[in-house]
Protein backbone atom coordinates (compact mmCIF):
# COMPACT_ATOMS: atom_id res chain seq x y z
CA UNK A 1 98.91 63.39 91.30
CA UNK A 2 98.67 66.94 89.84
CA UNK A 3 101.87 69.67 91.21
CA UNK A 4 99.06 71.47 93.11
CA UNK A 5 97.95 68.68 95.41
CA UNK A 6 101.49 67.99 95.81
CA UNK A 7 102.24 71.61 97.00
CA UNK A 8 99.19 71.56 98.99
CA UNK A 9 100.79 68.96 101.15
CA UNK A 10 97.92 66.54 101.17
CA UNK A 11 99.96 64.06 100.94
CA UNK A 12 102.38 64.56 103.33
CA UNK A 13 100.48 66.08 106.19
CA UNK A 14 99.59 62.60 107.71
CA UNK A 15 103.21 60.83 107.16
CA UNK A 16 104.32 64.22 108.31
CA UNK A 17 101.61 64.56 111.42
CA UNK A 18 100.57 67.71 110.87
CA UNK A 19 98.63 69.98 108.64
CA UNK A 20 99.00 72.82 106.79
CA UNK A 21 99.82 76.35 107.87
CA UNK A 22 96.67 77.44 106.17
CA UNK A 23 94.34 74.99 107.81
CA UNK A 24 92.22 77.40 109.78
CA UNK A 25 91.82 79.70 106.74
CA UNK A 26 89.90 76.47 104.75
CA UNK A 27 87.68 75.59 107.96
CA UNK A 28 85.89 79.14 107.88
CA UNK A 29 83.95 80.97 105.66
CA UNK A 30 85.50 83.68 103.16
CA UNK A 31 83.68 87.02 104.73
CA UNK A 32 84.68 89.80 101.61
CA UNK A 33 85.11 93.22 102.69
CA UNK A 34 84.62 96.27 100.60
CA UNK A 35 87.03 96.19 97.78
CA UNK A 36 88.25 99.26 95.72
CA UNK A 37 89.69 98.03 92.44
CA UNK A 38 92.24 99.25 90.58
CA UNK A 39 90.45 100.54 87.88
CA UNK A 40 88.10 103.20 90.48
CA UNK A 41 84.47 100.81 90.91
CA UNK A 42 84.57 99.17 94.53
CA UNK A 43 82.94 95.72 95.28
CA UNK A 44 80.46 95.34 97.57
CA UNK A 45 80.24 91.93 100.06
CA UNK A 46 76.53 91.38 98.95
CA UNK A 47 78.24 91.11 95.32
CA UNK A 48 80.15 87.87 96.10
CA UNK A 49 77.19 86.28 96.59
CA UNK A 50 76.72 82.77 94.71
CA UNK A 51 79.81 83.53 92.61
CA UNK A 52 83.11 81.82 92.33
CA UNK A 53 86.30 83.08 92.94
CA UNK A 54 89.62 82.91 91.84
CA UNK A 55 91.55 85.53 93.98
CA UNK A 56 95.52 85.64 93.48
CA UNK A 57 98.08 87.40 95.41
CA UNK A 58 101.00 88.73 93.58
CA UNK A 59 103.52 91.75 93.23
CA UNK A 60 104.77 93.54 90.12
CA UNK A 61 108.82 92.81 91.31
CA UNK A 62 108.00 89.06 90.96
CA UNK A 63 108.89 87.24 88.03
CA UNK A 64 107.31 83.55 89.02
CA UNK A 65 103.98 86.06 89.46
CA UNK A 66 104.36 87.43 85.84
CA UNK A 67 104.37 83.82 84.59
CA UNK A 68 101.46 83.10 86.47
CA UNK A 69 99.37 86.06 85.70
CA UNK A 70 99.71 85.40 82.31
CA UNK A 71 97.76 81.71 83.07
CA UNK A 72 95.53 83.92 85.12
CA UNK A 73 94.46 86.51 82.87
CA UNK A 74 94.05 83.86 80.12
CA UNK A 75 91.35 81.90 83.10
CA UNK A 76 89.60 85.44 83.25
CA UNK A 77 89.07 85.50 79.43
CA UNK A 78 88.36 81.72 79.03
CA UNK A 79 85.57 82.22 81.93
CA UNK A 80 83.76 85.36 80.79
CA UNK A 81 79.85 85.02 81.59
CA UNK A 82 80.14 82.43 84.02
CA UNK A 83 79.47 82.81 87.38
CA UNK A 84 83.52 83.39 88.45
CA UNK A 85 85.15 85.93 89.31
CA UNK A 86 89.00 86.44 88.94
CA UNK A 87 90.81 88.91 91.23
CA UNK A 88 94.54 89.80 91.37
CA UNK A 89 95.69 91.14 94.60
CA UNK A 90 98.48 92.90 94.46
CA UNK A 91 100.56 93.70 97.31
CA UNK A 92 102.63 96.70 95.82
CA UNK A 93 101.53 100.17 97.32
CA UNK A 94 102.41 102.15 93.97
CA UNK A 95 98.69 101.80 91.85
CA UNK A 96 100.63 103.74 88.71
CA UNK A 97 102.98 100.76 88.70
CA UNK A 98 100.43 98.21 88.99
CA UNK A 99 98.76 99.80 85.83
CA UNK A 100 101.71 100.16 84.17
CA UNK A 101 102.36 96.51 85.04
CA UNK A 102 99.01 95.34 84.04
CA UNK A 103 99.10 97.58 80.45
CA UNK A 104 102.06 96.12 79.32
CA UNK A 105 101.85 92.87 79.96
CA UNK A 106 98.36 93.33 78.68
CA UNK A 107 96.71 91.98 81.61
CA UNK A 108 92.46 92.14 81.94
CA UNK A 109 91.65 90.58 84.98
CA UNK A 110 90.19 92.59 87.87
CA UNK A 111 93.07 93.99 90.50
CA UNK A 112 92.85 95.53 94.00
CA UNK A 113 95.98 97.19 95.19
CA UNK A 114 94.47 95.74 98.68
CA UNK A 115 96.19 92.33 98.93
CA UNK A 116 98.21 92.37 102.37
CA UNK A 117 94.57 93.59 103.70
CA UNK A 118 92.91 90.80 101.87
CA UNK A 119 95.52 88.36 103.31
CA UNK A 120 95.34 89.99 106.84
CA UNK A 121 93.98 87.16 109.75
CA UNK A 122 93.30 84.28 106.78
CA UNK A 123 96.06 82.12 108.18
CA UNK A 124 97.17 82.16 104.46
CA UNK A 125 101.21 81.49 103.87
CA UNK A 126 103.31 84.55 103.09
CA UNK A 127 104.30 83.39 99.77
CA UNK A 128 103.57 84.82 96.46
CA UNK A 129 102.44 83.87 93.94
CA UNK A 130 99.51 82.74 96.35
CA UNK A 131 96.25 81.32 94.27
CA UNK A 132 92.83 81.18 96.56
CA UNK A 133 89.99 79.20 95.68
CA UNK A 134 86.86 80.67 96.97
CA UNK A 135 83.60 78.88 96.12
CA UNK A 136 80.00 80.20 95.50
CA UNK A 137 78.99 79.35 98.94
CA UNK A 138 82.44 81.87 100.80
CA UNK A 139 84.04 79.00 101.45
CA UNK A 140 88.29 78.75 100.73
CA UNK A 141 88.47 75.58 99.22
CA UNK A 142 92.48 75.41 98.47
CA UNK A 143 95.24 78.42 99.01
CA UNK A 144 97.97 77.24 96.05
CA UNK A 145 101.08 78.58 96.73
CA UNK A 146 103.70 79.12 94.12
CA UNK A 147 103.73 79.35 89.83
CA UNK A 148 101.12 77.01 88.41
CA UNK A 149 101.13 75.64 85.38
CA UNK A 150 98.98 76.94 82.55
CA UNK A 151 97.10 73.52 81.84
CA UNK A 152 96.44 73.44 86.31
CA UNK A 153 95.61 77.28 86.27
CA UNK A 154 93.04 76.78 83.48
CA UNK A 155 91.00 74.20 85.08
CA UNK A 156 90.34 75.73 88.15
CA UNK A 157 86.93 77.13 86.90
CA UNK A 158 85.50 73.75 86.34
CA UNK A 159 86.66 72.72 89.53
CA UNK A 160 85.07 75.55 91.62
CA UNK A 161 81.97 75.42 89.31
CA UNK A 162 81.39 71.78 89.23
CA UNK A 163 77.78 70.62 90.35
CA UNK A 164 79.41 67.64 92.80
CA UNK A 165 80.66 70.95 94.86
């Protein structure tokens, strides 16, 4: 069983009897606000439409969150021109640190310095880093929490853009 299922809790909730914290979050539909990037261009809703998502959460103090946006930014490259879309959410305040952050660890992906907002009435865990799968249709189809590893992080794109989905 890959570590992701495993932190998932899939296999635990039923010996365990219950399910996990971010259970509500998976039954509904991902509804995207406006988002305001890091870089100036905002998102609109209407441009999430019938594209993938890979949306993290992460701060610049965390070191498991460097590790993992390093498999994350290597994702965004791998995925260029296919319908995906990977988005850092950063839950720092300071946007000169973030881009400091980003430049030096020479980081490409897309960031919005609107993460707790993002997070805000999802029912998602408070842990970072947190790694949300959000497929073409809006729906969250896993909320990872923790460091993946790079061969896990790298085959999320198939996953979300698989035609059995």
């Amino acid at each position: 069983m890959r570590r992701r299922e495993l932190l998932l809790g899939g296999a635990l909730a039923p010996v365990l009897g219950h399910r996990p914290a971010w259970g509500d979050a998976l039954r509904s539909g991902w509804e995207w606000p406006q988002i305001q990037l890091l870089d100036g261009p905002r998102l609109d809703p209407e441009s999430w439409h019938g594209v993938a998502a890979v949306l993290v959460f992460w701060a610049t103090n965390c070191p498991y969150c460097k590790r993992h946006n390093a498999h994350i930014d290597k994702l965004h490259r791998a995925t260029r021109g296919r319908p995906l879309r990977v988005l850092g959410a950063a839950l720092d305040t300071d946007a000169r640190a973030v881009r400091q952050y980003m430049a030096t660890n020479g980081y490409a992906f897309a960031v919005t310095l609107d993460g707790a907002g993002l997070r805000q009435g999802r029912g998602l865990k408070r842990v970072i880093p947190l790694t949300c799968l959000i497929d073409p249709q809006g729906r969250l189809l896993q909320a990872i929490p923790g460091e993946m590893f790079e061969e896990d992080v790298l085959v999320l794109a198939d996953e979300l853009l698989s035609p059995r989905r």
